[in-house]
Every structure is written in structure tokens, then in C-alpha cells.
N, C-alpha and C. Protein backbone atom coordinates (compact mmCIF):
# COMPACT_ATOMS: atom_id res chain seq x y z
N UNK A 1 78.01 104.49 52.62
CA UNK A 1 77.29 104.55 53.87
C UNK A 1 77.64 103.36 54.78
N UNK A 2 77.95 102.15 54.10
CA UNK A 2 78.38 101.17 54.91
C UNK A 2 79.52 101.05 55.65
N UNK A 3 80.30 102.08 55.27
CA UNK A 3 81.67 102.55 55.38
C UNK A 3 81.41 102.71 56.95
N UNK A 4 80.84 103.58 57.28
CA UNK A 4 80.49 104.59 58.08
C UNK A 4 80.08 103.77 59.31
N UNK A 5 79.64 102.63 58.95
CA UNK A 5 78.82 101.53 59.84
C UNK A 5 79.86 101.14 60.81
N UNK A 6 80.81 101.03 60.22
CA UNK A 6 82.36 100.15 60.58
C UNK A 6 83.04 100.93 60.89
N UNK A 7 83.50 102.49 60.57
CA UNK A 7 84.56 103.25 60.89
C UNK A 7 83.80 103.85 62.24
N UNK A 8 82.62 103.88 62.61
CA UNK A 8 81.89 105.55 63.76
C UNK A 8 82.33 104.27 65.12
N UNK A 9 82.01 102.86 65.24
CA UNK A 9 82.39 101.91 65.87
C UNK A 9 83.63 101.63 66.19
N UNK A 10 84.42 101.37 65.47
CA UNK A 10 85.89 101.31 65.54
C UNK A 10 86.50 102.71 66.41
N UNK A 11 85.92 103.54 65.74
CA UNK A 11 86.65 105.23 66.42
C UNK A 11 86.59 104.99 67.80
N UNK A 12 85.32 104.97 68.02
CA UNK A 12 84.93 105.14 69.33
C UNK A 12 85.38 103.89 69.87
N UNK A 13 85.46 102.57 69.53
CA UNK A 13 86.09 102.01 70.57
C UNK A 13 87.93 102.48 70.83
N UNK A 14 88.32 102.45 69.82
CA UNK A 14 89.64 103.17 69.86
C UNK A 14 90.00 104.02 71.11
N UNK A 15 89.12 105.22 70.75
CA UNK A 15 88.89 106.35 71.64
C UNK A 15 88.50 105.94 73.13
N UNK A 16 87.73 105.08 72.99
CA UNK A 16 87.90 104.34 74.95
C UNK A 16 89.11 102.81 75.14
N UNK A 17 89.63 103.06 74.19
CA UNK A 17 90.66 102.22 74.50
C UNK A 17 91.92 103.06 75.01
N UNK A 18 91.94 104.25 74.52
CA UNK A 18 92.51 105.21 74.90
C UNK A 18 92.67 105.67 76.61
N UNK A 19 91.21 105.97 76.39
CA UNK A 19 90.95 106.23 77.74
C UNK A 19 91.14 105.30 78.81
N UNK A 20 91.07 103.94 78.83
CA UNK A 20 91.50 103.54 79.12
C UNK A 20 92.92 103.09 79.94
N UNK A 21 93.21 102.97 78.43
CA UNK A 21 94.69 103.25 79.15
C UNK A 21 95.33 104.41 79.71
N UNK A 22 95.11 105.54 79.73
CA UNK A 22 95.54 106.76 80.58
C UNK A 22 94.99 106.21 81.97
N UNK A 23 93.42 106.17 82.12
CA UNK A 23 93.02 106.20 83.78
C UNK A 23 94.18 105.07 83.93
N UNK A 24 94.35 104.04 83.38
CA UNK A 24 95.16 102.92 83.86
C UNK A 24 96.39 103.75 84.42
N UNK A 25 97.00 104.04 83.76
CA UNK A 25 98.11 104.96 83.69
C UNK A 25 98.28 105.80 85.16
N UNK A 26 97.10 106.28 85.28
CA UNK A 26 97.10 107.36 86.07
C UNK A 26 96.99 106.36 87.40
N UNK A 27 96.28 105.03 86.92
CA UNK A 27 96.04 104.36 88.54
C UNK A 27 97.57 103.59 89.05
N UNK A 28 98.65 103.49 87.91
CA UNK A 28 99.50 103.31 88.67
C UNK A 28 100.85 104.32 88.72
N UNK A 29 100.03 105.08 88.67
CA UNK A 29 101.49 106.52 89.02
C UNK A 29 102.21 106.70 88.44
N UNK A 30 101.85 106.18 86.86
CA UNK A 30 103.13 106.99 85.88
C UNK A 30 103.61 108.21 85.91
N UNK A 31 102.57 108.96 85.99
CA UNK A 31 102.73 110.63 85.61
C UNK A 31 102.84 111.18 86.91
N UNK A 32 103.26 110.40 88.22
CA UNK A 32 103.68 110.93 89.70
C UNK A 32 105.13 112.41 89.25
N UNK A 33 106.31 111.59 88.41
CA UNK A 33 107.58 112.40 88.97
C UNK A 33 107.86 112.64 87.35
N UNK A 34 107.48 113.95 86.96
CA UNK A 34 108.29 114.10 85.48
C UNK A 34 108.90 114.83 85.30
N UNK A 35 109.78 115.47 86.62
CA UNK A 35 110.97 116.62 86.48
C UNK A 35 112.21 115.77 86.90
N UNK A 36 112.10 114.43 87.47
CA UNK A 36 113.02 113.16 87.83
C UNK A 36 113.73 112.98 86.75
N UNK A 37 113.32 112.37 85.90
CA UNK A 37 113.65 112.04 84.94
C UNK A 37 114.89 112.93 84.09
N UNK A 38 113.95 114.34 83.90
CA UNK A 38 115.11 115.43 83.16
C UNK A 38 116.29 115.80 84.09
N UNK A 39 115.82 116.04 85.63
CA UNK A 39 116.96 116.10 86.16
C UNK A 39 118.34 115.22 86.55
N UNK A 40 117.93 113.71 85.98
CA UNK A 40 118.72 112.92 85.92
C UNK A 40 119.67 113.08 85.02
N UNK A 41 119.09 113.24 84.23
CA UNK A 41 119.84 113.62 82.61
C UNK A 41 121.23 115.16 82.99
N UNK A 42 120.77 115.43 83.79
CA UNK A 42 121.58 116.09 84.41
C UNK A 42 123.07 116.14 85.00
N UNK A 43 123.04 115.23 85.74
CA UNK A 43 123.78 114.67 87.42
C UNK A 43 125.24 114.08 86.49
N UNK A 44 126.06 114.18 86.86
CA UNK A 44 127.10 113.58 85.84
C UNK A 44 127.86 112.52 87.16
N UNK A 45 127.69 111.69 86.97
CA UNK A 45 127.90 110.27 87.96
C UNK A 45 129.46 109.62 87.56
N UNK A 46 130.25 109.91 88.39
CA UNK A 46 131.89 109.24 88.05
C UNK A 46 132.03 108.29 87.78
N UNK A 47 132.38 107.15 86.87
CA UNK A 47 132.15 105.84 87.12
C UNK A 47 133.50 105.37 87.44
N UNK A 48 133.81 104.65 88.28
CA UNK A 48 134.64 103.98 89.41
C UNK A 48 135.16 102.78 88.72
């Protein structure tokens, strides 16, 4: 039972540490351009 004391605490801070970091995430525009990326992977660039 003491177990339980320590793990239901931990989860949940975890779980808003989480959250956290996404809104963070989201407040600086990670997840703006995610077809950029693959279409880069694309583009075949000459190198000179």
C-alpha cells in the first residue's frame, strides 16, 4: 500500500510533465510544417 503512496504521485506528475511539454511545444511552433520536412527528403540538390 505504501507502494502506491509514491507511484499515484510520481504518475501524475510525470503525466503533467508531459503536458507540459507539448503546450510548450505547441507555444513555439514545432508542429507548424510536417509535410516540409518529408518533402525535403525528396528534392535531390546537385552539389557544386
Amino acid at each position: 500500500m505504501s507502494g502506491l503512496a509514491i507511484l499515484i504521485p510520481v504518475a501524475l506528475g510525470m503525466g503533467a510533465l508531459g503536458l507540459a511539454v507539448f503546450f510548450w511545444a505547441m507555444k513555439h511552433e514545432q508542429f507548424d510544417d510536417l509535410d516540409g520536412a518529408a518533402q525535403r527528403i525528396l528534392i535531390d540538390e546537385e552539389e557544386e
